[in-house]
Protein backbone atom coordinates (compact mmCIF):
# COMPACT_ATOMS: atom_id res chain seq x y z
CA UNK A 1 70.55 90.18 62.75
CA UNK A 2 69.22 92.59 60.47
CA UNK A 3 70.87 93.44 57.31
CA UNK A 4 71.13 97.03 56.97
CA UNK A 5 74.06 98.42 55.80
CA UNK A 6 74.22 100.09 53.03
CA UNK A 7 76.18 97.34 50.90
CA UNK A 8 75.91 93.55 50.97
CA UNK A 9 78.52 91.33 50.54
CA UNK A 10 77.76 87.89 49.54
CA UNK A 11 79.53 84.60 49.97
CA UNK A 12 79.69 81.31 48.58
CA UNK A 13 82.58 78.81 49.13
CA UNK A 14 83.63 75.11 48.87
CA UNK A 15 86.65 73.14 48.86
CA UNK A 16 87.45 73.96 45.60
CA UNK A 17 85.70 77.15 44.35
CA UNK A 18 84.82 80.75 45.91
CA UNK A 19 82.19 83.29 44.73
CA UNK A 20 82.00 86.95 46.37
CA UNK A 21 79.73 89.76 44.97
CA UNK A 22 79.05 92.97 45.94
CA UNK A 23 75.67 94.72 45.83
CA UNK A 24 73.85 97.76 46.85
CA UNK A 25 70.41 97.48 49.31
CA UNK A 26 68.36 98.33 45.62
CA UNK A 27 70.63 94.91 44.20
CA UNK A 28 72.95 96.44 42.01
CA UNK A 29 75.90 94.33 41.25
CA UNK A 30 79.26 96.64 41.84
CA UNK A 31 81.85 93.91 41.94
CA UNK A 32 81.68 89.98 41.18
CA UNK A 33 84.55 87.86 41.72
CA UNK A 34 85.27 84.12 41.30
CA UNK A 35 88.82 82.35 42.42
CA UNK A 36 89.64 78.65 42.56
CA UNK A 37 90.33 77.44 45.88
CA UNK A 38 94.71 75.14 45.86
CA UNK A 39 93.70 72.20 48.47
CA UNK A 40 93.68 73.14 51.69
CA UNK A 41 93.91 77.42 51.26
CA UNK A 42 90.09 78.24 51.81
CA UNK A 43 91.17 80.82 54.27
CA UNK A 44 93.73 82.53 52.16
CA UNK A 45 91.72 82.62 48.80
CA UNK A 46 89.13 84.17 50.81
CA UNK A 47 91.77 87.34 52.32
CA UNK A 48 92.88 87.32 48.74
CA UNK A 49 89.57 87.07 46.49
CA UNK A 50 87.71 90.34 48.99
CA UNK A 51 90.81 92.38 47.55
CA UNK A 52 89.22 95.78 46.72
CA UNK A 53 85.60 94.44 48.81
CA UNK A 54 84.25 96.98 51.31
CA UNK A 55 83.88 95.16 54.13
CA UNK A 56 84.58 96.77 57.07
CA UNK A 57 81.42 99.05 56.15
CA UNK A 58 78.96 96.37 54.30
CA UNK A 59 76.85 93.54 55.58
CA UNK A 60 78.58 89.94 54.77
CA UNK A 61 76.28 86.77 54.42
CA UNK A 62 77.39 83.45 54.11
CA UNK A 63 75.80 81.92 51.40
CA UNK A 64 74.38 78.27 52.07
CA UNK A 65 73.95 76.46 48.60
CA UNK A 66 70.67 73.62 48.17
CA UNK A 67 73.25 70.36 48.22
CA UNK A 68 74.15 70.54 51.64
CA UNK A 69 70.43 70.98 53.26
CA UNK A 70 67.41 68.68 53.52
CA UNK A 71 63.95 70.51 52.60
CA UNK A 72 60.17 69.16 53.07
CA UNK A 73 57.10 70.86 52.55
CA UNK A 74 54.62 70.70 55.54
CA UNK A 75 51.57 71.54 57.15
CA UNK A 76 51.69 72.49 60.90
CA UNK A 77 48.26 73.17 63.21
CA UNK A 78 49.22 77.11 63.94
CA UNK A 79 49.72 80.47 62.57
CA UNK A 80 52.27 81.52 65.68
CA UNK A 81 55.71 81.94 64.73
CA UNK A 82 56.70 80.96 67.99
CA UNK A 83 54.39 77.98 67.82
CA UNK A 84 55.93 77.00 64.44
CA UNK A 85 59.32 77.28 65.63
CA UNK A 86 58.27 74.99 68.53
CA UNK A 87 56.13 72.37 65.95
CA UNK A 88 59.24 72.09 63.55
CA UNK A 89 61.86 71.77 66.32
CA UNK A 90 59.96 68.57 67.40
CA UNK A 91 59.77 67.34 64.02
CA UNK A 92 63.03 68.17 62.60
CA UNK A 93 64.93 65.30 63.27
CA UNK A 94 62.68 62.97 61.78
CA UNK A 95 63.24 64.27 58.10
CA UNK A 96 67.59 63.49 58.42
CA UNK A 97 69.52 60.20 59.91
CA UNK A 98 71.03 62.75 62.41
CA UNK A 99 70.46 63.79 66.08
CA UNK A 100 69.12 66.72 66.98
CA UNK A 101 72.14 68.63 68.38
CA UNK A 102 73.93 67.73 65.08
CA UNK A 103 71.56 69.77 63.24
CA UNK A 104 70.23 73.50 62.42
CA UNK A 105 66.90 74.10 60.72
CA UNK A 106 64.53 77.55 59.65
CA UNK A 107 61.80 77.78 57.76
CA UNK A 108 59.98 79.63 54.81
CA UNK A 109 56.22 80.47 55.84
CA UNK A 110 54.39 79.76 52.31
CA UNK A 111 51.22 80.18 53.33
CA UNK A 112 47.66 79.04 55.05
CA UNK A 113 45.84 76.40 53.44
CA UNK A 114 43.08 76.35 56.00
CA UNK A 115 42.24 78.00 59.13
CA UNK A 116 44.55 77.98 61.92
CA UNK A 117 46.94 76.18 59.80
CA UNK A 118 50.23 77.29 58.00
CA UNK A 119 52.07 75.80 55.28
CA UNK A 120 55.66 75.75 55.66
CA UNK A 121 59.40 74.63 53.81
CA UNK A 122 61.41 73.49 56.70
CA UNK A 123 64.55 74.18 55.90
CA UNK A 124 67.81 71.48 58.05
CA UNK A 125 70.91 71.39 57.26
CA UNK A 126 73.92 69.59 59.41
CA UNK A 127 75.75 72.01 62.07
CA UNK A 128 79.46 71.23 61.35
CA UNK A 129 78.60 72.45 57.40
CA UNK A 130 77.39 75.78 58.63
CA UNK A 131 80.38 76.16 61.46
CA UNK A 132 83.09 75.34 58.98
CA UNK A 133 82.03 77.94 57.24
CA UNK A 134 81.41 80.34 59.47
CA UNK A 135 85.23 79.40 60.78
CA UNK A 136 86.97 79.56 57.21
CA UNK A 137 85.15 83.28 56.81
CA UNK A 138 86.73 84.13 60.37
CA UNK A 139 89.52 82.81 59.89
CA UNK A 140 89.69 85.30 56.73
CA UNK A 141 88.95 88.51 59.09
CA UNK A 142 85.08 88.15 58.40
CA UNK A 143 82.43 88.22 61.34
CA UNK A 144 79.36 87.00 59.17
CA UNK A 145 75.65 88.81 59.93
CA UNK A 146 73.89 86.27 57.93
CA UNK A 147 73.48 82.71 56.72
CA UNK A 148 70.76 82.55 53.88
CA UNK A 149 69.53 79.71 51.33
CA UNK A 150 70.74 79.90 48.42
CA UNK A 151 67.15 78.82 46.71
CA UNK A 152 64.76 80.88 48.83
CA UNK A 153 67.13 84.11 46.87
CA UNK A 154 66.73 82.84 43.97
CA UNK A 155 63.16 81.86 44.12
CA UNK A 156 62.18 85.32 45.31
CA UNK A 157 64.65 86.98 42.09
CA UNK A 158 62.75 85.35 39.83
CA UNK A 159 59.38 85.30 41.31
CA UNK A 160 60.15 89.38 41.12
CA UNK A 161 60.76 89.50 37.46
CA UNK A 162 58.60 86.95 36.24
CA UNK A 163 55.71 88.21 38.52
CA UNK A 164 53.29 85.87 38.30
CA UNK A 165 49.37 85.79 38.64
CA UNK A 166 48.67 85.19 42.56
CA UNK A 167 48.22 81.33 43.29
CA UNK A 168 50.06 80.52 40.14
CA UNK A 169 53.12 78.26 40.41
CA UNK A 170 56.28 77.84 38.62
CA UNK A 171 59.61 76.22 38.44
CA UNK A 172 63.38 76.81 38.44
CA UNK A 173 65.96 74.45 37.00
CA UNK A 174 69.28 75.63 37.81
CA UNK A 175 72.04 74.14 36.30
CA UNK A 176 75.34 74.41 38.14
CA UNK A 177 78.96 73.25 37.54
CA UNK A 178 78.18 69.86 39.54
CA UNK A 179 74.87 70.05 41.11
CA UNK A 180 71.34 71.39 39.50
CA UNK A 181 68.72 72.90 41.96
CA UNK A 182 64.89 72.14 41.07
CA UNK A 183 62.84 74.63 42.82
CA UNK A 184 59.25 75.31 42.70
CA UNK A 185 57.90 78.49 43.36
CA UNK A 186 54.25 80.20 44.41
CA UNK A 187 53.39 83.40 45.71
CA UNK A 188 56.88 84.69 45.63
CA UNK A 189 58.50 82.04 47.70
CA UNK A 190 59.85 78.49 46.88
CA UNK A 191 57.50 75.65 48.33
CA UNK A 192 59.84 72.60 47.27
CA UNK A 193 63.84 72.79 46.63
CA UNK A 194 65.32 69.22 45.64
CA UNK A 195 69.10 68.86 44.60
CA UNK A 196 70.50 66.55 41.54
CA UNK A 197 73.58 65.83 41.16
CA UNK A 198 74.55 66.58 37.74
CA UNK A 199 75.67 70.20 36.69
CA UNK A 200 77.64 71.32 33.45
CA UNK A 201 81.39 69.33 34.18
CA UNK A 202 78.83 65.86 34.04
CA UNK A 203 76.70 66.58 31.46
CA UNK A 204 80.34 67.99 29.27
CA UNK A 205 81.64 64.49 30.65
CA UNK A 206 78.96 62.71 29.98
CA UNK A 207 75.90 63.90 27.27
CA UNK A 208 73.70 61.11 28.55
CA UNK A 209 73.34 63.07 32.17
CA UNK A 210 70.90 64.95 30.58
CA UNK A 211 68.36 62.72 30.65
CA UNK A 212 68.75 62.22 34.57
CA UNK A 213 68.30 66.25 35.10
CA UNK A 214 64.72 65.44 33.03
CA UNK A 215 64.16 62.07 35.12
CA UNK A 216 64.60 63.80 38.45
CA UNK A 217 62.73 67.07 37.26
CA UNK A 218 59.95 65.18 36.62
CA UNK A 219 60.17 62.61 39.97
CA UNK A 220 60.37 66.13 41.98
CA UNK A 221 57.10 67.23 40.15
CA UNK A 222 55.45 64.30 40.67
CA UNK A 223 56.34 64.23 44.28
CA UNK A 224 55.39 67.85 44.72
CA UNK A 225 51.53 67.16 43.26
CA UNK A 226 50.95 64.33 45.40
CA UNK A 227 51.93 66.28 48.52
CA UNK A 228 50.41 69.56 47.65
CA UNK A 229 47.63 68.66 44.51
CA UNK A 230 48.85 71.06 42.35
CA UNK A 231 51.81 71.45 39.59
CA UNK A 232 53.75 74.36 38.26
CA UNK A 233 52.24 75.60 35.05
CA UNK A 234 55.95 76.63 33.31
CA UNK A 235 59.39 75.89 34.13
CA UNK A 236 62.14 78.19 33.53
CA UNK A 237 66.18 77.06 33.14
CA UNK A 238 68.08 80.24 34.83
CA UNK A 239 71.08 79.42 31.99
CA UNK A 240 71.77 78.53 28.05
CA UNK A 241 74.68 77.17 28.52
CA UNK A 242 75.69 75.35 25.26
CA UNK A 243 76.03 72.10 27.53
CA UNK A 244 72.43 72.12 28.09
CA UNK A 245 70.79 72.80 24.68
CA UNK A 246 67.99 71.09 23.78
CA UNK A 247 67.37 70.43 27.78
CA UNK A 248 64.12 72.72 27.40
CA UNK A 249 62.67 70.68 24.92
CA UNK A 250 63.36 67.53 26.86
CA UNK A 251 61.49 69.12 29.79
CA UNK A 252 58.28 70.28 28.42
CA UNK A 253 57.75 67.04 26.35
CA UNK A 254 58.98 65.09 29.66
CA UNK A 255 56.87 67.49 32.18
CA UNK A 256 53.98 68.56 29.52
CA UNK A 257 54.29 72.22 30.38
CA UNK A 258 55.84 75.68 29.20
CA UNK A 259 59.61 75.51 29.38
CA UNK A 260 61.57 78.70 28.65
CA UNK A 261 65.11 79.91 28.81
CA UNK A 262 65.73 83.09 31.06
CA UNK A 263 69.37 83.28 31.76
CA UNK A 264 69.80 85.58 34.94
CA UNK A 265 72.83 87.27 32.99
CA UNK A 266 69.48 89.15 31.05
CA UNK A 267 67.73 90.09 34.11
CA UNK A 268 70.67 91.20 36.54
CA UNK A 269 71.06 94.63 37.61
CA UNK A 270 74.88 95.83 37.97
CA UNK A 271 77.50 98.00 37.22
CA UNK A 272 78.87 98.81 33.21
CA UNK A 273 80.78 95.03 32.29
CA UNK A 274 78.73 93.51 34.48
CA UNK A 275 77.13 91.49 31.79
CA UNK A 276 80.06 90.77 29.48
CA UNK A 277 82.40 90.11 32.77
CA UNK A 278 79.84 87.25 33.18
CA UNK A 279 79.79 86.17 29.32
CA UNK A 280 83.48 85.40 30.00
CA UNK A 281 84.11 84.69 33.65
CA UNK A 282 81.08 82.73 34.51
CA UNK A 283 80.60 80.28 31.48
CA UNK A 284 80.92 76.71 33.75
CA UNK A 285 80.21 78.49 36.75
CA UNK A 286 77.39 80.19 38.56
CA UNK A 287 76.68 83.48 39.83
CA UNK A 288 73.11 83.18 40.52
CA UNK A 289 73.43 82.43 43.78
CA UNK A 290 75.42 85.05 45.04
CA UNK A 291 73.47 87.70 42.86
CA UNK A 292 70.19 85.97 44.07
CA UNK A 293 70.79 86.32 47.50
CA UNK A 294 72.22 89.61 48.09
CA UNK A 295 69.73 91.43 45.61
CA UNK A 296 66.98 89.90 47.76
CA UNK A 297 68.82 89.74 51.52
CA UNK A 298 66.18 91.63 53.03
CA UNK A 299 62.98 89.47 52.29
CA UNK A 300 65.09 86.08 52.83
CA UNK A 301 63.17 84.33 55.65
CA UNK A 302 65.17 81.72 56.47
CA UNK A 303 68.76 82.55 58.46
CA UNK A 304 70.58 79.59 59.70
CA UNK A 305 73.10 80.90 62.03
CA UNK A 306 73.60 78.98 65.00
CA UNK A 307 71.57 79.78 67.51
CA UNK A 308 74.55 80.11 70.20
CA UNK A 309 75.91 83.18 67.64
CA UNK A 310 72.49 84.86 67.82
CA UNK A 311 72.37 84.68 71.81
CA UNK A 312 75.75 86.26 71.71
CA UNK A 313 75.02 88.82 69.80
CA UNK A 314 72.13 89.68 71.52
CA UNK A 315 73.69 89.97 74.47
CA UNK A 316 76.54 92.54 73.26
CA UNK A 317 73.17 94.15 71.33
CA UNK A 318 71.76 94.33 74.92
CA UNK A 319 74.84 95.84 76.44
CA UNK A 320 75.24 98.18 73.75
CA UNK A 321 71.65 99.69 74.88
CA UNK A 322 72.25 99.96 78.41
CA UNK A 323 75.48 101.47 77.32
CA UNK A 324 73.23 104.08 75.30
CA UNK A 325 70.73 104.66 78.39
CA UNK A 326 73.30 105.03 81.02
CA UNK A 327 75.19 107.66 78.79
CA UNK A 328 71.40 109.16 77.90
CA UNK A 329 70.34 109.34 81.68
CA UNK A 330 73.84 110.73 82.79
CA UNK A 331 73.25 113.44 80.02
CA UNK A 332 69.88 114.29 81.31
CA UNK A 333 71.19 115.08 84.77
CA UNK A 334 73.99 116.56 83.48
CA UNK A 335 71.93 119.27 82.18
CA UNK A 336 69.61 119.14 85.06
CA UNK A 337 72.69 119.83 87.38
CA UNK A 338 74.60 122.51 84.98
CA UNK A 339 70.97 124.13 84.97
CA UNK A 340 71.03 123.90 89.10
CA UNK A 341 74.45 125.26 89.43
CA UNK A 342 73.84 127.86 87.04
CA UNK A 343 70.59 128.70 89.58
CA UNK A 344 73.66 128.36 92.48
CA UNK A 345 76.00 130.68 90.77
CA UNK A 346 73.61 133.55 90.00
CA UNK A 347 72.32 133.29 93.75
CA UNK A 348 75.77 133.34 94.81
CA UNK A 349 76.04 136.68 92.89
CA UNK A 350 73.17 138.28 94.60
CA UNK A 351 75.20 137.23 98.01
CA UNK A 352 77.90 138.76 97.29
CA UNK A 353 76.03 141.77 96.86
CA UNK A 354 74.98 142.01 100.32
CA UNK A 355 71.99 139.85 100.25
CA UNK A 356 73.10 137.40 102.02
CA UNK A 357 70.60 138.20 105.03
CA UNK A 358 67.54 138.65 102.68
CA UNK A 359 67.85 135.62 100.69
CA UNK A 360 69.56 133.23 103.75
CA UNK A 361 66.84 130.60 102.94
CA UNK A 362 68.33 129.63 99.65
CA UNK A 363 71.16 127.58 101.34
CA UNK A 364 68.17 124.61 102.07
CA UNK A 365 68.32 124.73 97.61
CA UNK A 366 72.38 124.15 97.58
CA UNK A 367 71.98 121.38 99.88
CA UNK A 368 69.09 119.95 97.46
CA UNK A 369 71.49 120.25 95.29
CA UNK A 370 74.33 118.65 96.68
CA UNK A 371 71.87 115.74 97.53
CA UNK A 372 70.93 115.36 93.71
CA UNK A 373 74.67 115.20 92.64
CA UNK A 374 75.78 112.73 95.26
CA UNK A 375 72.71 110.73 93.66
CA UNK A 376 73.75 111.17 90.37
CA UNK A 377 77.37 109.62 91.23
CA UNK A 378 75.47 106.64 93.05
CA UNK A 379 73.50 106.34 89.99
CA UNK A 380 76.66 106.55 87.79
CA UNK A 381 78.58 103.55 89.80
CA UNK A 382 75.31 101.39 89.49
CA UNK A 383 75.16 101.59 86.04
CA UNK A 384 78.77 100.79 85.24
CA UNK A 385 78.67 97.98 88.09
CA UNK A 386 75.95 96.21 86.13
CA UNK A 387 77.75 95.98 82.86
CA UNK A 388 79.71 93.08 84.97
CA UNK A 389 77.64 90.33 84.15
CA UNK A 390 77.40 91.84 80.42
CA UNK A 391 81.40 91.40 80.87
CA UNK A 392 81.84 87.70 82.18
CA UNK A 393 79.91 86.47 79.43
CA UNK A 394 82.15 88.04 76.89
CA UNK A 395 85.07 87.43 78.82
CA UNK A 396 83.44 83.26 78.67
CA UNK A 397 83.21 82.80 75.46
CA UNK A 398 86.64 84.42 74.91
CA UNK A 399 88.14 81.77 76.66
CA UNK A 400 86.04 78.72 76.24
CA UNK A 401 87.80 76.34 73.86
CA UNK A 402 86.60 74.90 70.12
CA UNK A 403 87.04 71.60 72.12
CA UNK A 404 84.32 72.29 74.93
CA UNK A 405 80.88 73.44 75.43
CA UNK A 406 79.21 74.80 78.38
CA UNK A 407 75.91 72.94 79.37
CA UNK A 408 74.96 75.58 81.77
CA UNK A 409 75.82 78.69 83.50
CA UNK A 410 73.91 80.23 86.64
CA UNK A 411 74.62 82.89 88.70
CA UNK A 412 73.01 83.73 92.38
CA UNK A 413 73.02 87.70 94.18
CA UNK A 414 76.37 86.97 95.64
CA UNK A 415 78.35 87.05 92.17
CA UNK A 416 79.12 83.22 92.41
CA UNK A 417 78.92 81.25 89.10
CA UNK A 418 78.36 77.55 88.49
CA UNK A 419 79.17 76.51 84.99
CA UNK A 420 79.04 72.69 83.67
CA UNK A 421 79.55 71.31 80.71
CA UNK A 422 81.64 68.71 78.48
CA UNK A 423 85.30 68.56 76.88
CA UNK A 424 87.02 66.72 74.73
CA UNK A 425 89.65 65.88 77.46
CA UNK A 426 90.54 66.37 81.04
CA UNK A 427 93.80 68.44 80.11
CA UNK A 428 91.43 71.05 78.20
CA UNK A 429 89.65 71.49 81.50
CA UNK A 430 92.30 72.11 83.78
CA UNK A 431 93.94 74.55 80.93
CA UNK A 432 90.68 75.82 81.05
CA UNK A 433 90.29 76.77 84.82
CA UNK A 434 93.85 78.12 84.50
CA UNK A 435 92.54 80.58 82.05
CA UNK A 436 89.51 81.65 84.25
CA UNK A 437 92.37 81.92 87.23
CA UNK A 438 93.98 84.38 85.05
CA UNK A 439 91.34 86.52 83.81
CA UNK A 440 91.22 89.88 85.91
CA UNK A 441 87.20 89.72 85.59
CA UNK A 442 86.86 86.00 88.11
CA UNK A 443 88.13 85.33 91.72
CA UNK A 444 88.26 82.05 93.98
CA UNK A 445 87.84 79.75 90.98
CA UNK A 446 86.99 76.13 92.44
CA UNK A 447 86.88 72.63 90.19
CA UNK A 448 84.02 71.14 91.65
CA UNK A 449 83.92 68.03 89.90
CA UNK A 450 85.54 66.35 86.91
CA UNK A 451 83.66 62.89 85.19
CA UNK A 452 85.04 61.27 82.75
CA UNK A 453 81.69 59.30 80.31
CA UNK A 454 81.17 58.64 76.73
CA UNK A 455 78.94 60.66 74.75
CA UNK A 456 77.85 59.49 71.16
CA UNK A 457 80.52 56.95 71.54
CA UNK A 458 83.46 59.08 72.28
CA UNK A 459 85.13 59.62 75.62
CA UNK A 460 84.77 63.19 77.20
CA UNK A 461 85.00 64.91 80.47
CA UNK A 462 82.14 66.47 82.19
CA UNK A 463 82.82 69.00 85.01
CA UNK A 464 81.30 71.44 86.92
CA UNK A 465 83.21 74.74 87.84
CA UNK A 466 82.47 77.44 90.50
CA UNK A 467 83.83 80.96 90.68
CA UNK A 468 83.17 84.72 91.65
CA UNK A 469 82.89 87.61 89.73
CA UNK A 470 85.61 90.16 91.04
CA UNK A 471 84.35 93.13 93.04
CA UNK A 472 84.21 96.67 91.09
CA UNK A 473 87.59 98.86 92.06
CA UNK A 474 85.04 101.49 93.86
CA UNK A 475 81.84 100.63 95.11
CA UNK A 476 78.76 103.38 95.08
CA UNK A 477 78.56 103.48 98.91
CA UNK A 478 82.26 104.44 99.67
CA UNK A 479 82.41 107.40 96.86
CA UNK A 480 79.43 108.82 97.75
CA UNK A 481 80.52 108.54 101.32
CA UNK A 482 83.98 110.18 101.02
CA UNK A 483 82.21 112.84 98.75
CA UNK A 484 79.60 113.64 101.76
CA UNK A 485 83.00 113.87 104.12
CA UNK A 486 84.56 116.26 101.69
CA UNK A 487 81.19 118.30 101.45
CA UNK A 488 81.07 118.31 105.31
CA UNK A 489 84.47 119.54 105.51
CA UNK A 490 84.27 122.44 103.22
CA UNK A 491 81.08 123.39 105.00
């Protein structure tokens, strides 16, 4: 969905912590907020951290950190998009121990190495980790527009203030409260993201984590130059945290390369106390990644909201736009008819004058005219009568369950619909047909079968459902017909 409001919210959430920010489309920082999350309360530290947030009017995005996705560099024979989409889908599942309904993937074009050929960072990441969050921010009054990597926004913040020679490569080592994100970046975007487990709480725990931040930093180069043949030429840390000092030396004797500090504190656009809110609020913690992302929303490539979300909200897209072209066409004939009966009313005028004899063949233009109105009202009916099947999906998804999915829905010319699919149990179907009973929108609903199977080793019920949409209140035909009686009679 594209991302362009005026102001971006920004979101990043786990069990124990939430991180909201605030920015403008140019990525200035007007409000940052961080709030520990009791166990259990993600929903209500949400409600109460946007406190004072614009968002009824701003664009939220979910915020998907690097710990909870897989990434892998490859190389995939075309420079289609669709093509890619179609290559990666295929290929997915072989980069995670899970099945491909159980997980959601995008990707980051880098580049083309070689005719015909584009270089990619495919981006998966489980489904249930993206739908809990996407419940816990609607649960908190929140319908989210986007869900964006956390390392392709910070990859591209950097990349725009470092600027870097085309070609040339670099990397990020981002130290968190538990987790530290390697990235390496070229041309803008990152082209390898790798989490390590150790953030600031370890290393304060332990000193000796340290050296496992240099271990894997290194392991992640090496990997990255035997699948690519190339290395970053610096490597930056995005914090100085006093946790960490010394870390840059470590690195550059470890990696044999440029290591510099640029905390993103210095380079961060926002409001007055932006800066010294972070000096004190965001000493353990992180706000690079809610900064990252919003001040670079609108180049971020890879959106992982679930597919089903995006059909949805094409369709009510869709509907809006017919919505706009029926009330544009009725406008234009609107016009076209006051302009007609304004050509009536002045003729009409003459009549009464006593021309009624000299200008007698002017009644064949009133009936022309009558003729265009009665079209217009056929045209009218049409137009609303086709926003039914807009309605029964909306009306579907209302009432569909968490518990169930639909595995297909068809509908012939008659208005009947056949939907299938699977539940968690046989009681949520029948409570489920009872619900399409009472919905004013279907008629002569109909269980047509019920199964009962296993499906990845749990028992469901599969069942296939047929019903009619209900018939508009006034058809086309009959107005237009009583308006032709009421025409005749008044003749």
């Amino acid at each position: 969905m594209p991302l362009n409001q005026a102001k971006l919210i920004t979101i990043s959430f786990t069990a124990s912590l939430v991180k909201i920010a605030q920015l403008t489309r140019a990525g200035v920082v007007e409000k940052l907020v961080q709030k520990p999350v009791p166990e259990g309360a993600v929903e209500a530290t949400l409600r109460e951290a946007l406190a004072g947030f614009q968002v009824k009017s701003a664009g939220i995005i979910c915020v998907l950190p690097g710990d909870v996705a897989t990434t892998k560099y490859l190389e995939v024979p075309s420079s289609s998009k669709e093509e890619i989409e179609s290559i990666l889908a295929l290929q997915a599942s072989r980069h995670t121990p899970f099945n491909k309904d159980e997980i959601l993937t995008s990707y980051i074009k880098i580049g083309s190495p070689r005719p015909n050929f584009s270089s990619v960072l495919l981006i998966v990441v489980k489904r249930d980790a993206v739908k809990e969050k996407l419940t816990a921010l609607r649960g908190a009054g929140l319908s989210t527009d986007a869900v964006l990597f956390a390392p392709e926004g910070v990859a591209r913040f950097y990349s725009r203030e470092v600027n870097p020679k085309k070609g040339e490569k670099f990397a990020l080592v981002d130290v968190g409260a538990r987790h530290t994100t390697f990235i390496v970046v070229g041309d803008g975007v990152p082209i390898m993201s790798r989490d390590i487990p150790v953030g600031v709480e370890n290393i304060a725990a332990d000193p000796g984590a340290l050296a496992q931040i240099v271990l894997e930093s290194k392991a992640s180069i090496d990997a990255f130059q035997q699948e690519t043949s190339s290395r970053p030429r610096s490597v930056i840390l995005t914090t100085n945290h006093a946790a960490i000092a010394g870390l840059e030396v470590s690195l550059a004797e470890a990696l044999a390369c440029k290591v510099e500090i640029i905390p993103y504190g210095r380079i961060v656009k926002g409001v007055k106390g932006l800066k010294e809110q972070l000096a004190r609020d965001f000493v353990d913690v992180s706000a690079l990644d809610v900064i990252a992302v919003g001040a670079m929303a609108g180049k971020c490539a890879a959106d992982l909201v679930p597919q089903e979300i995006k059909d949805q909200r094409s369709i009510v897209e869709k509907g809006h736009e017919t919505m706009k072209a029926g009330v544009f066409i009725l406008l234009i004939l609107a016009f076209v008819g006051a302009g007609l009966l304004s050509r009536v009313y002045f003729k009409d005028l003459f009549l009464k004058q006593n021309l009624l004899g000299k200008y007698s063949d002017q009644k064949k233009e009133v009936g022309l005219l009558e003729n265009m109105i009665n079209k217009t009202r056929v045209l009218r009916e049409y137009l609303r009568a086709r926003q039914l099947p807009l309605e029964a999906i909306r009306e579907l998804y209302r009432i569909v369950p968490d518990e169930m999915y639909l595995s297909s829905i068809t509908m012939d010319d008659t208005g009947t619909i056949s939907l299938t699919g699977i539940s968690d149990s046989m009681s949520k179907v029948f409570a489920f047909v009872t619900a399409l009973e009472e919905s004013p929108l279907f008629e002569n609903v109909k269980t047509k079968s019920t199964t009962a199977k296993k499906e990845r080793s749990k028992d469901v019920a599969a069942f296939e459902i047929v019903l009619k949409l209900s018939s508009p209140s006034d058809s086309p035909a009959e107005k237009t017909q009583d308006d032709a009686g009421v025409s005749k009679q008044g003749k």
